[in-house]
Structures are given as C-alpha cells and as structure tokens.
Protein backbone atom coordinates (compact mmCIF):
# COMPACT_ATOMS: atom_id res chain seq x y z
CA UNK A 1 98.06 143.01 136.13
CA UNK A 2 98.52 146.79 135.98
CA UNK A 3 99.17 148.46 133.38
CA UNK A 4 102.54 149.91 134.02
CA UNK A 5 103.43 145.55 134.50
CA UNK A 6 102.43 144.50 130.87
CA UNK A 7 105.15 146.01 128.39
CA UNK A 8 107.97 144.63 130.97
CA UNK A 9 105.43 140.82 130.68
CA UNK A 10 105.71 141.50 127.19
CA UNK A 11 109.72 142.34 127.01
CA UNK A 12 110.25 139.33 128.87
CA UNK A 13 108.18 136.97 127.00
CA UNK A 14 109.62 138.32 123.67
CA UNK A 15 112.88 137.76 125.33
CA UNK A 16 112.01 134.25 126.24
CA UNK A 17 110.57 133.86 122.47
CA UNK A 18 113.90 134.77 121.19
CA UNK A 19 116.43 132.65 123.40
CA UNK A 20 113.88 129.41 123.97
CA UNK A 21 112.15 129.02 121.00
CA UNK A 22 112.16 125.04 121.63
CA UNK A 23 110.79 125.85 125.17
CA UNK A 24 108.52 128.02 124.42
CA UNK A 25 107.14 125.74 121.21
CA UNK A 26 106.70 122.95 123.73
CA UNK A 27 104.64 125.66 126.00
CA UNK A 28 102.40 126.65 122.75
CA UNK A 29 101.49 122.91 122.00
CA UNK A 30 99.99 122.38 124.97
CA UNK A 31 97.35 125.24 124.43
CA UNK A 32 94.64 125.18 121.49
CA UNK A 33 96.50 126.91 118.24
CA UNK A 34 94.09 130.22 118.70
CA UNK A 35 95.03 130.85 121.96
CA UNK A 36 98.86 130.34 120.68
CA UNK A 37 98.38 132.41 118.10
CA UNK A 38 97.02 134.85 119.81
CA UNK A 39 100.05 134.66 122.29
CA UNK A 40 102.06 135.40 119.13
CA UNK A 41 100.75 137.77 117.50
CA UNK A 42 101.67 141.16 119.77
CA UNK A 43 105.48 140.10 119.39
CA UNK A 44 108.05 141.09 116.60
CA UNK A 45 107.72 139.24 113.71
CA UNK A 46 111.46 137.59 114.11
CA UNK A 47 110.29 136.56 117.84
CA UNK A 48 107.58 134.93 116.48
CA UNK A 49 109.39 133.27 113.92
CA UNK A 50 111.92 131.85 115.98
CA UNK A 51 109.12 129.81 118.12
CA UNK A 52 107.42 129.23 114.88
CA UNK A 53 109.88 127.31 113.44
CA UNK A 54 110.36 125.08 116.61
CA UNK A 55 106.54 123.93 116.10
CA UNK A 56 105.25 120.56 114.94
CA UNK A 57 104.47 120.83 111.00
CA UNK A 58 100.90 120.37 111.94
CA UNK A 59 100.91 123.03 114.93
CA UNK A 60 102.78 125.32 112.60
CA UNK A 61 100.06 125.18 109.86
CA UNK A 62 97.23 125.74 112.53
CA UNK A 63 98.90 128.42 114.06
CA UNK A 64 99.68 130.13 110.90
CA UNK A 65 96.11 130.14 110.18
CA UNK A 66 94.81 132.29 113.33
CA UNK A 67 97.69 135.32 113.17
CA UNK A 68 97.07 138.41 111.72
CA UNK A 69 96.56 138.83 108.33
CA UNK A 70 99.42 140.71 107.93
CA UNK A 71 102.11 139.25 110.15
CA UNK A 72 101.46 135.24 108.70
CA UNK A 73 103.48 135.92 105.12
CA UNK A 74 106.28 137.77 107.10
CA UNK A 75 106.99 134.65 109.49
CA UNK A 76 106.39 132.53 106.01
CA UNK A 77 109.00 135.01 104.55
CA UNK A 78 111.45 135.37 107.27
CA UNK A 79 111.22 131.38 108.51
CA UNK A 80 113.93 128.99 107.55
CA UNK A 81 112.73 127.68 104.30
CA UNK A 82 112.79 123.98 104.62
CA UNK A 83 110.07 124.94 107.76
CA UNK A 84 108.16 127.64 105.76
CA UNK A 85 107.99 125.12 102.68
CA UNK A 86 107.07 122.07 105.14
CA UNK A 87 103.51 124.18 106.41
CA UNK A 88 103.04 125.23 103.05
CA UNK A 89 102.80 121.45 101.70
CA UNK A 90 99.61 121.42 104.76
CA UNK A 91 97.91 123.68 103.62
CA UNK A 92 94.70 123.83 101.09
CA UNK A 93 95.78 124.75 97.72
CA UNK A 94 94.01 128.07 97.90
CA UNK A 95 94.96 128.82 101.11
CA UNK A 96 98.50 128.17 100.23
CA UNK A 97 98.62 130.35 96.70
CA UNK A 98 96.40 132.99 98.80
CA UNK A 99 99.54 133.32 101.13
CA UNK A 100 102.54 132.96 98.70
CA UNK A 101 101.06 135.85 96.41
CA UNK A 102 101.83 138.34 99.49
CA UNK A 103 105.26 137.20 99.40
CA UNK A 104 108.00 138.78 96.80
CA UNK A 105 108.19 137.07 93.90
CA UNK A 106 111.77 135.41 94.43
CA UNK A 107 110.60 134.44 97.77
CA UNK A 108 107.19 132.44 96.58
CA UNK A 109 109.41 130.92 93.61
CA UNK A 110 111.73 129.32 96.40
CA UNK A 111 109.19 128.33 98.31
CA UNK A 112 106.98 126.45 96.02
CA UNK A 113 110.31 124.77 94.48
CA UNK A 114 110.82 123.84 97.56
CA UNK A 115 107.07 122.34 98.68
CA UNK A 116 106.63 120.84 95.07
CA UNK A 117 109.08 117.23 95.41
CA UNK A 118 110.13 115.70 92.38
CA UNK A 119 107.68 113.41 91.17
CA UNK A 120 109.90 110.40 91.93
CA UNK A 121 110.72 111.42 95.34
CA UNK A 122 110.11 110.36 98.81
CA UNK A 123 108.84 113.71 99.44
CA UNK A 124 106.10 113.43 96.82
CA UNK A 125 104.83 110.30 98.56
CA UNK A 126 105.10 111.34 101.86
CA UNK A 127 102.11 112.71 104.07
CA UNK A 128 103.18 115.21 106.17
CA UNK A 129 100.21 115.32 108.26
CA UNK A 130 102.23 113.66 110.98
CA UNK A 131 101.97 114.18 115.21
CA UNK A 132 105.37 114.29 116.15
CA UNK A 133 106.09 114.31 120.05
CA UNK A 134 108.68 115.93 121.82
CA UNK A 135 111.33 113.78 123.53
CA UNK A 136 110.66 115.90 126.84
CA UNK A 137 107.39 115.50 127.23
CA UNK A 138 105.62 113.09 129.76
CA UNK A 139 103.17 109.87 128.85
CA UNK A 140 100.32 112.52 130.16
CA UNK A 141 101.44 115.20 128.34
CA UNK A 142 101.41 113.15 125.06
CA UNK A 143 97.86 111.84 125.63
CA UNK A 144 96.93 115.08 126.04
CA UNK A 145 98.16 115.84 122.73
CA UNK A 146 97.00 113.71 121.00
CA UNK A 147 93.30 114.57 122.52
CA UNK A 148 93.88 117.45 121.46
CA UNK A 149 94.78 116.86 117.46
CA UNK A 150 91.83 113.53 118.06
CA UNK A 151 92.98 111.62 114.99
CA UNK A 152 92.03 108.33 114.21
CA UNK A 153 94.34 105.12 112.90
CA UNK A 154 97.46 106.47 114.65
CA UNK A 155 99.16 102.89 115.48
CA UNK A 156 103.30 104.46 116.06
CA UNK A 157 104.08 108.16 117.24
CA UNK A 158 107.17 109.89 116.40
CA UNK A 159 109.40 111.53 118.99
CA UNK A 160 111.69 114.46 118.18
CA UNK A 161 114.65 116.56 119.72
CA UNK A 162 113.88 120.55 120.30
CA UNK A 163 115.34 121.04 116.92
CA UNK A 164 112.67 118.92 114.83
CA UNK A 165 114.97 115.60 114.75
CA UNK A 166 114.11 112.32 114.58
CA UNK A 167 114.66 111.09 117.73
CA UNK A 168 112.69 107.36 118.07
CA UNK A 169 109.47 105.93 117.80
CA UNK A 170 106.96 105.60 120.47
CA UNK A 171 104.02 102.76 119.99
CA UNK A 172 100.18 103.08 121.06
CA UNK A 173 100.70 99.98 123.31
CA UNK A 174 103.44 101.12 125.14
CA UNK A 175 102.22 105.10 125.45
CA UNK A 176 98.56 103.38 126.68
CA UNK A 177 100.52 101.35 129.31
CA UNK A 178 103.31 103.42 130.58
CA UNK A 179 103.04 105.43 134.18
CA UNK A 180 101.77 109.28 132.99
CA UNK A 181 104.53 111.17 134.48
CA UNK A 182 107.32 108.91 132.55
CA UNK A 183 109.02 110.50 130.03
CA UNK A 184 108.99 109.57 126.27
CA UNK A 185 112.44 109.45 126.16
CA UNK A 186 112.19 106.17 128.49
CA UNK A 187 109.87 104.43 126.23
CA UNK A 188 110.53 105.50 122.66
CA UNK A 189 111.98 102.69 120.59
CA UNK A 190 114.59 103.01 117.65
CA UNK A 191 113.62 104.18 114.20
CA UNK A 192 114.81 100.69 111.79
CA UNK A 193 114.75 102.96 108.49
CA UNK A 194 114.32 106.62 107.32
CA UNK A 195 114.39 108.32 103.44
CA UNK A 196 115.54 111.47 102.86
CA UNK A 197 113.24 113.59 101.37
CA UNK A 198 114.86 113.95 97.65
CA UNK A 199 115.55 110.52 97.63
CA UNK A 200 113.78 108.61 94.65
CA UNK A 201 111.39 105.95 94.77
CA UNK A 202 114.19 103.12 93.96
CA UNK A 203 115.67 104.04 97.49
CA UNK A 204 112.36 103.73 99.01
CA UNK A 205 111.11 100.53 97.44
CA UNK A 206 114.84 99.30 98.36
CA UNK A 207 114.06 100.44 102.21
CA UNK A 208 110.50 98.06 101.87
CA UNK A 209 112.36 94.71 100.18
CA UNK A 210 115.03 95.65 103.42
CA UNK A 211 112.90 96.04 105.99
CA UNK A 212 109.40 94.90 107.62
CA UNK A 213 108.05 98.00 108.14
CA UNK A 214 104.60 99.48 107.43
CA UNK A 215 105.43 103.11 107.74
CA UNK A 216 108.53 105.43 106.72
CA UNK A 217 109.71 108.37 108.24
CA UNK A 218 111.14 110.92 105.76
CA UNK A 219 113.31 113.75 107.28
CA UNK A 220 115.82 116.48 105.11
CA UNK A 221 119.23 116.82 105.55
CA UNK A 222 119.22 118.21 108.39
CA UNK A 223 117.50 114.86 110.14
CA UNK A 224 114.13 117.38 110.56
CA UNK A 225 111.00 114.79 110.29
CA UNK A 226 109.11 116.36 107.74
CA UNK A 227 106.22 113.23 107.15
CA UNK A 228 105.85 109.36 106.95
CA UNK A 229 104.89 107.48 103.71
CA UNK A 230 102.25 104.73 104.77
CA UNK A 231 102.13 101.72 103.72
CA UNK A 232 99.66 102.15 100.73
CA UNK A 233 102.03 104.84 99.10
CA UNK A 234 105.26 102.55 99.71
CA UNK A 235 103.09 99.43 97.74
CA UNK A 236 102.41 102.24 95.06
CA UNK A 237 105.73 102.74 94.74
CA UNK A 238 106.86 99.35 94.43
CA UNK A 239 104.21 99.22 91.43
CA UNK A 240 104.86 102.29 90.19
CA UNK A 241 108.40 101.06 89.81
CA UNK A 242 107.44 97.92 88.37
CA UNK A 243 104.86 99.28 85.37
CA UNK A 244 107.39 101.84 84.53
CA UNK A 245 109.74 99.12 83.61
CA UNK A 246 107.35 97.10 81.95
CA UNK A 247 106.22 100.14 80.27
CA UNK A 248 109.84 101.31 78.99
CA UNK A 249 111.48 97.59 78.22
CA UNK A 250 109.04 97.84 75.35
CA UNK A 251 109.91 101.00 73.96
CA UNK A 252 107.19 102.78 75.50
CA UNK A 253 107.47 106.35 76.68
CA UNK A 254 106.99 106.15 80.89
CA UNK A 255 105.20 109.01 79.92
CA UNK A 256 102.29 107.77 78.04
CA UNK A 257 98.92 106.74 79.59
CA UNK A 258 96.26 104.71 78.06
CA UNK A 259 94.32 107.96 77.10
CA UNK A 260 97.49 109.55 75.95
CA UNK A 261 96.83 111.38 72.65
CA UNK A 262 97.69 109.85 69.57
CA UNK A 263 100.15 111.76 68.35
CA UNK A 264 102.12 111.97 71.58
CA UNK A 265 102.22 107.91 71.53
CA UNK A 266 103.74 108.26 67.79
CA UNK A 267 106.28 110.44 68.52
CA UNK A 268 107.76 108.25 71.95
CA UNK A 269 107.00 104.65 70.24
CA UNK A 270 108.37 105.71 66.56
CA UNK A 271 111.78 106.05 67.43
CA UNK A 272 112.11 103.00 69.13
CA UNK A 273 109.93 101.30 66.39
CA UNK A 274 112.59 102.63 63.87
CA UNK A 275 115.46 101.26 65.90
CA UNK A 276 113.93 97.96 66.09
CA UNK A 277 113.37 97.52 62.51
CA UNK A 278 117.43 98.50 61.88
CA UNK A 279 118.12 95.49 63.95
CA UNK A 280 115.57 92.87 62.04
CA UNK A 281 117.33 93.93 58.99
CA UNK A 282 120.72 92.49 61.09
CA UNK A 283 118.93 89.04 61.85
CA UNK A 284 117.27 89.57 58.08
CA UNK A 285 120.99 89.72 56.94
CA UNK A 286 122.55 86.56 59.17
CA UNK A 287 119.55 84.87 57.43
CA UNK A 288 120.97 85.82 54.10
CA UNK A 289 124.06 84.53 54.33
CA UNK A 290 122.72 80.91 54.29
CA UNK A 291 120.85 81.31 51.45
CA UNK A 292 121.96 78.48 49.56
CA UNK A 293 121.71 75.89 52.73
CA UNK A 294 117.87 77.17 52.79
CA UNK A 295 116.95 76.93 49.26
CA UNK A 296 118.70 73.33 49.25
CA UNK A 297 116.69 72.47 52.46
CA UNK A 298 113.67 73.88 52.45
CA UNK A 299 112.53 71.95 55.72
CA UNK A 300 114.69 74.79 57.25
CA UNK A 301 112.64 77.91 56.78
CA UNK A 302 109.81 75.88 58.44
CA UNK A 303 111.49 75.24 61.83
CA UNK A 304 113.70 79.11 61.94
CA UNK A 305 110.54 80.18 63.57
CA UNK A 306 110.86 77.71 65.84
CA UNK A 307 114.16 78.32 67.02
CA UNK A 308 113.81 82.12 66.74
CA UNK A 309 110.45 81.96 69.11
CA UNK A 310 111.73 79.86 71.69
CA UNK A 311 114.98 81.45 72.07
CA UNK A 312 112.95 84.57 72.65
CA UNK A 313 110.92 83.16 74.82
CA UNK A 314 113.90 81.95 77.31
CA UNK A 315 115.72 85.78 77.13
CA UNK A 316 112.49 87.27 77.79
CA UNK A 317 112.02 85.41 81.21
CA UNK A 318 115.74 85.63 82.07
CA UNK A 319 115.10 89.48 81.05
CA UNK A 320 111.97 90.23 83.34
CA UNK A 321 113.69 87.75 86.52
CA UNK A 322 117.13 90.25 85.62
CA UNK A 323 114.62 93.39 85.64
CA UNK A 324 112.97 92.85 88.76
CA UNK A 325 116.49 91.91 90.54
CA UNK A 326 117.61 95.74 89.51
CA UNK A 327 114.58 97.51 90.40
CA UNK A 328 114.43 96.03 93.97
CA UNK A 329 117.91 95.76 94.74
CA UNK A 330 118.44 92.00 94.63
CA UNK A 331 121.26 92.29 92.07
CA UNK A 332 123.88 94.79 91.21
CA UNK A 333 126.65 94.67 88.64
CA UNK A 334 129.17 92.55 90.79
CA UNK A 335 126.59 89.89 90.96
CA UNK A 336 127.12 89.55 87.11
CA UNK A 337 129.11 86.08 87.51
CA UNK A 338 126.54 84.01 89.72
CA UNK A 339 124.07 85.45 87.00
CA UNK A 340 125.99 83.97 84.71
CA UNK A 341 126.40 80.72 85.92
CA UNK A 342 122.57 80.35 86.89
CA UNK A 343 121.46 81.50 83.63
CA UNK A 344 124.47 78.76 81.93
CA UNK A 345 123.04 75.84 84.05
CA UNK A 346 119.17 76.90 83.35
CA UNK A 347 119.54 77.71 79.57
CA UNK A 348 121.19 73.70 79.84
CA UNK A 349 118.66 72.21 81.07
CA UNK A 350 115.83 74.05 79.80
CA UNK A 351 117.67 73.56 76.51
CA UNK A 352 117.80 70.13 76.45
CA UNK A 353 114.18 69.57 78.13
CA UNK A 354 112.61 71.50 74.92
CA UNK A 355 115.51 70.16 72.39
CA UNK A 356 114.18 66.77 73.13
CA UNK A 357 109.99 67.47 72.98
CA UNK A 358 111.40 69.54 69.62
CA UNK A 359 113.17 66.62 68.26
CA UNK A 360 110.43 63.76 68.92
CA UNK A 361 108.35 66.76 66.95
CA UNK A 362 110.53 67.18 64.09
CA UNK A 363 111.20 63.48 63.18
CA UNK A 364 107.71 62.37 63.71
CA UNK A 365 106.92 65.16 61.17
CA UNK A 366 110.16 64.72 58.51
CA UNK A 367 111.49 61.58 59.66
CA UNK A 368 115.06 62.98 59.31
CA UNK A 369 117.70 62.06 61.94
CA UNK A 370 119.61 64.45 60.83
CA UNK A 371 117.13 67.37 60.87
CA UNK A 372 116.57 66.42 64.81
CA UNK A 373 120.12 67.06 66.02
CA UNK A 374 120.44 70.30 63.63
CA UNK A 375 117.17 71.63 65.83
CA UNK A 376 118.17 70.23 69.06
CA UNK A 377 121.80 71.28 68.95
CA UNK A 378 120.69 74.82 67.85
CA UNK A 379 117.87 74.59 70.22
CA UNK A 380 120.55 74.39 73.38
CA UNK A 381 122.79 76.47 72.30
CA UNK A 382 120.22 79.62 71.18
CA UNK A 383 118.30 79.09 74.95
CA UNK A 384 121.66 79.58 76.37
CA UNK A 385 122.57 82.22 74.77
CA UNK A 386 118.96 83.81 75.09
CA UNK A 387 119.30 83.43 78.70
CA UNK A 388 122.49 84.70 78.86
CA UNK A 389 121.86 87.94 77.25
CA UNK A 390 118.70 88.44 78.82
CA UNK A 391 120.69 88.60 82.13
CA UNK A 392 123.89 90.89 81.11
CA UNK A 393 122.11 93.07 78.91
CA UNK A 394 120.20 95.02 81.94
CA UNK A 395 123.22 94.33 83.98
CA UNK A 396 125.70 95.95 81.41
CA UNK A 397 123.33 99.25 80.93
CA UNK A 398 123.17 99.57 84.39
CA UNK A 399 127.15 99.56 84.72
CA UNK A 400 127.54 102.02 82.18
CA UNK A 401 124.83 104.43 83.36
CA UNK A 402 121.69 103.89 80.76
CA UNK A 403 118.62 103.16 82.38
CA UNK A 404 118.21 99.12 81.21
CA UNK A 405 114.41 99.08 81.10
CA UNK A 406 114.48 101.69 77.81
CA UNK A 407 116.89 99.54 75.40
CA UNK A 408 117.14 95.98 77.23
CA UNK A 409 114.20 94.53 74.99
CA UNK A 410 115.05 95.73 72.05
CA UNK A 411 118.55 94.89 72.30
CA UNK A 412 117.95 91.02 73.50
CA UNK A 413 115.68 90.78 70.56
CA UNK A 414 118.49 91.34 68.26
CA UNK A 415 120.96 88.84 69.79
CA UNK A 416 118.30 85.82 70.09
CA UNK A 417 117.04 86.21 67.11
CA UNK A 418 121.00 86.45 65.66
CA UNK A 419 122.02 83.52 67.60
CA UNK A 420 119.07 81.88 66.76
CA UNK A 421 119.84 81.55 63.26
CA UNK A 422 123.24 81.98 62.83
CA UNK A 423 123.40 78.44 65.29
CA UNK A 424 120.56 76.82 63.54
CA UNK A 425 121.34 77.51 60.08
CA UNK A 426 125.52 77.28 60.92
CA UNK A 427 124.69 73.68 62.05
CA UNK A 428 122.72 72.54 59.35
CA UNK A 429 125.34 73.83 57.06
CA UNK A 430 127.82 72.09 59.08
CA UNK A 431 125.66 68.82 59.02
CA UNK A 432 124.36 69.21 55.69
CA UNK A 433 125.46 65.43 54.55
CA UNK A 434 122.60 64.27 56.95
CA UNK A 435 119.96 66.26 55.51
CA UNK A 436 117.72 65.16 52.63
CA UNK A 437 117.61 67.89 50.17
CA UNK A 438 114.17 68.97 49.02
C-alpha cells in the first residue's frame, strides 16, 4: 500500500470504528487481542472507545492490556462506566489500582464504587470471567473462539445482541453437533432465570429454590451480561443466608466471626443480652403473681420447668421451620392463616402426645390426679401457643419491615415462657381443690 493510500485506510477505518462499533468488535474477536490492539491503537481515543465498549468483558480486559500506555486510562476514562467498571472487576488487583491512579480522582472514585458490589449482591458472587458469543456469529466461528480463549469446564455458552444483551444460551452438545456455517441464533436456547447485578442474595437463593439451574447469568439494567454465578457460589449463598439467620435469631451480631475480638462480641451480644433479661423479669413477674398457689403447692415449682422447657422447645422448631420458609421464599405474610392452622393442629397433637407421657410421669411420681390434668391441660395449651408464636412472630416482623432473624428468638422466649406459666399456674389455681397441699 503506498503511502499516499494509508491516512485515507486509516480515515476510513476510524470512520468504520465510529459508526460500527458492534461490527467492528465482532471483526477484533476473531484476531488474537495484540494484533487488535494494535489495530486500535493509531485511532482517536473516542474511536477506540466506541469499539471498546462493544467487546466481550474478557476481550475488553485483554485488549486493554496491549494499548499504549497512555491511551488505556483515556478509553477507561471516556468508556461508559458500567463497561469501564465491568474490565476493571478482570483485572489483577495491581494491575487494576496501577490503571485507576492515572485517572482523575472523581473518575477512579466512580469507578471502583462501581466494580466493588455490595457484599450481599449478585454482583459480588458473580464471576465475570465469562465467553459470551455473539448472536451473528456461525457454529465455526464460535469454535474458533473458543480455541482461541482454550478454557476448560465450559458446559453452556452465552449468546448476546451487538449491544452486550442477553440474548439465549447455547449448550456444548448442541454447538459440537450443529452444521459450522449455522448461525447461533438457530440453536441458542432460552435463558430460564437471570439476577440483576444489585440484587441481594435473598433474590438469588429465591432464583435456586425456583429453578433447576446450575449456573446464573447476572446482567445490569440495561440487560448487558456482565458474569454468571456457578453453582458453588449460588450453594454459598443459600448457606450464607442460612448461618446469618441462625447467627442473628440468637442475638448475635452477623458480623462476628469465631475469631472476632472480644470486645467487639461484647458490644453486639450485650445489648441483646440486656433486652433479654428485661423480658425474664416479665415471666419472673407472671410467676409472682401466683405466689400463694406455689407456696401452698410446692409440687408446682418442680414441674414450671417442665412446662416452661417444653413449650420452648415446640416455638423453637415452629420458629426455625417459619425461618427457613422466609429466607427461601416458601412463605410470605399472606400465608399467615394456613400457618396458623398447621401450627393449631400440630401444637394439638403434639400437645396431647407429650401431655399424656407427662401425665403417666407426674402421677407415677406424686400420685395426684389432680396434679396430672393441671400439667397436661397446661401442657396443650402452652405447645399451642409456643407454636403459634413461633410462626407469627417472624411473619409479623417481616410485615412491618424488621428483619425477623434479629428479635424473633428473643421475643418467642418471652411469650412461651409467659404462657407457660401463666396457663400452668392459672390452672392449678383454678383446680386447686384437687391438689394436695404440701
């Protein structure tokens, strides 16, 4: 080519740069990302930028990598945000901090906002090491792709439009077995589920109870795919959920780890402790008020502990089943009757399974008729209760906006150990001419 010929070669591929960029993206993934790069590089900075942007997330980050010096933080700079901030989250720490302290200092603070998720996000647990495939692209051209990138485990490929939308799915079987010159577009499958990036892990775990799916796409708001969470991070996440619950129905900071420091642990279980003791002094007081009926019959004071324990026990489990019904989207707040009735009939039954093994206990220990239907009748009605209030307490936070795993235990130990005593000691007060004083 003479001489005179290149500037007008270079006008019109700028040109074609500015007013393609999806066309000229697909062009530059079919060559190695030096040779892309180096395609780039002579061009003005918003040229390049405009086919940057139309690059795969992992094309982007390897081309980035080869240009000049100085012309990679101006495309960074100048490049839609949501793109720049995408490549960033591919590159090596270093490398990434190395680039963003070219940039001005409002620019770098946008960027890493924007590459740094929420912990509790999809985007956190997303890898965004992803191949995605263009929906114009042939079976060969694909293969050759993917040859190209040669990475291992791929099972499902992900086709998008010229703007970085998810388009559909294309499987290894079906790319493997297709005619080479047929187009992905023929063969790419439906996508059953996506997450938006900012979406927290409840939505996500709700997405893997929903569907059968070992992989999720994640895209922003604009429907760009920016990564897929595998399967290992969406079982994480489903724990992750899970321990933090456990973790907070106790009072327990989610913060805290086992190696926490001390003091941190005392100042996020103190409060909590404190708030707990305010409501034993409640169940202390319902205790008091039957002073008289315990001193008279002190047989009493043996079994409360009975009553109190069991009736925890039964909240407890209705508490946890209640729990795990929130976190994975079993249950919402308009189930609240059917939880109702199924913890009415269960509390019933259990009730009067354990009233009866209670009351062959109690008389072949006192020998009092009338001390077994004081524990059984309590027994019922405190397991019913327990059960009850293990399943509305969660439910009833939830409605009103508090998260249920902070206050739920601390709150259902309060009412069974109220109702515990209030029915057991009521009813021997009520049946005290069948007791034997002593």
């Amino acid at each position: 080519m003479s001489a005179d010929a290149q500037p007008a070669v270079s006008a019109l591929n700028e040109r074609f740069l500015l007013d393609f960029p999806g066309e000229a993206a697909r062009e530059l993934e079919g060559m190695p990302a030096e040779e892309a790069a180096e395609l780039l590089a002579p061009h003005a900075p918003r040229a390049v930028v405009r086919a940057w942007e139309a690059l795969a997330a992992d094309f982007a980050r390897a081309v980035l990598e080869y240009l000049p010096p100085q012309l990679a933080p101006r495309v960074l700079a100048e490049a839609e945000p949501a793109a720049s901030a995408t490549v960033l989250t591919l590159l090596e720490p270093e490398a990434r901090e190395r680039l963003l302290a070219q940039l001005d200092k409002e620019v770098a603070r946008e960027l890493r906002a924007l590459a740094e998720y929420p912990q509790d996000s999809a985007g956190r647990l997303m890898d965004a090491r992803i191949i995605p495939l263009r929906s114009g692209m042939t079976v060969n051209e694909a293969i050759e792709r993917l040859r190209a990138v040669r990475r291992a485990g791929l099972r499902e490929l992900y086709v998008v439009d010229d703007a970085g939308r998810l388009a559909g799915r294309v499987e290894m079987q079906d790319l493997a077995l297709a005619e080479r010159e047929r187009p992905l577009a023929e063969i790419m499958r439906g996508v059953p589920a996506v997450a938006r990036d900012l979406d927290p892990s409840e939505v996500v775990v709700e997405i893997l109870q929903r569907e059968p799916i070992s992989v999720l796409p994640v895209v922003n708001q604009d429907g760009r795919l920016l990564g897929v969470i595998r399967q290992a991070k969406l079982m994480a996440a489903v724990e992750a959920e899970a321990s933090l619950d456990i973790q907070t129905m106790v009072g327990a900071s989610p913060d805290e780890r086992a190696l926490s420091r001390p003091w941190f642990a005392v100042r996020k279980r103190l409060p909590w402790l404190q708030i707990n003791l305010l409501t034993a002094f409640l169940a202390a007081a319902v205790v008091g008020l039957f002073e008289s009926t315990i001193a008279k019959f002190t047989a009493l004071a043996v079994l409360l502990p009975v009553v109190a324990g069991q009736s925890g026990n039964a909240g407890a489990q209705a508490l946890a089943v209640t729990m795990r019904g929130l976190v994975l989207r079993e249950i919402s707040v308009r189930h609240w009757p059917k939880m109702v009735w199924k913890e009415s009939a269960t509390g019933v039954v259990n009730g009067l399974a354990v009233a009866a093994t209670a009351g062959i206990g109690v008389y072949l220990w006192s020998g009092q008729a009338g001390l077994v239907w004081v524990i059984c009748l309590a027994m019922v009605v405190s397991m019913v209760a327990a059960g009850l209030s293990g399943a509305l307490v969660p439910i009833l936070l939830h409605r009103f906006g508090q998260d249920p795993a902070t206050a739920s235990s601390i709150i259902l130990t309060t009412v069974t150990d109220v109702v515990g005593f209030f029915s057991f000691l009521g009813i021997a007060t009520a049946l005290a001419g069948m007791l034997v004083a002593g």
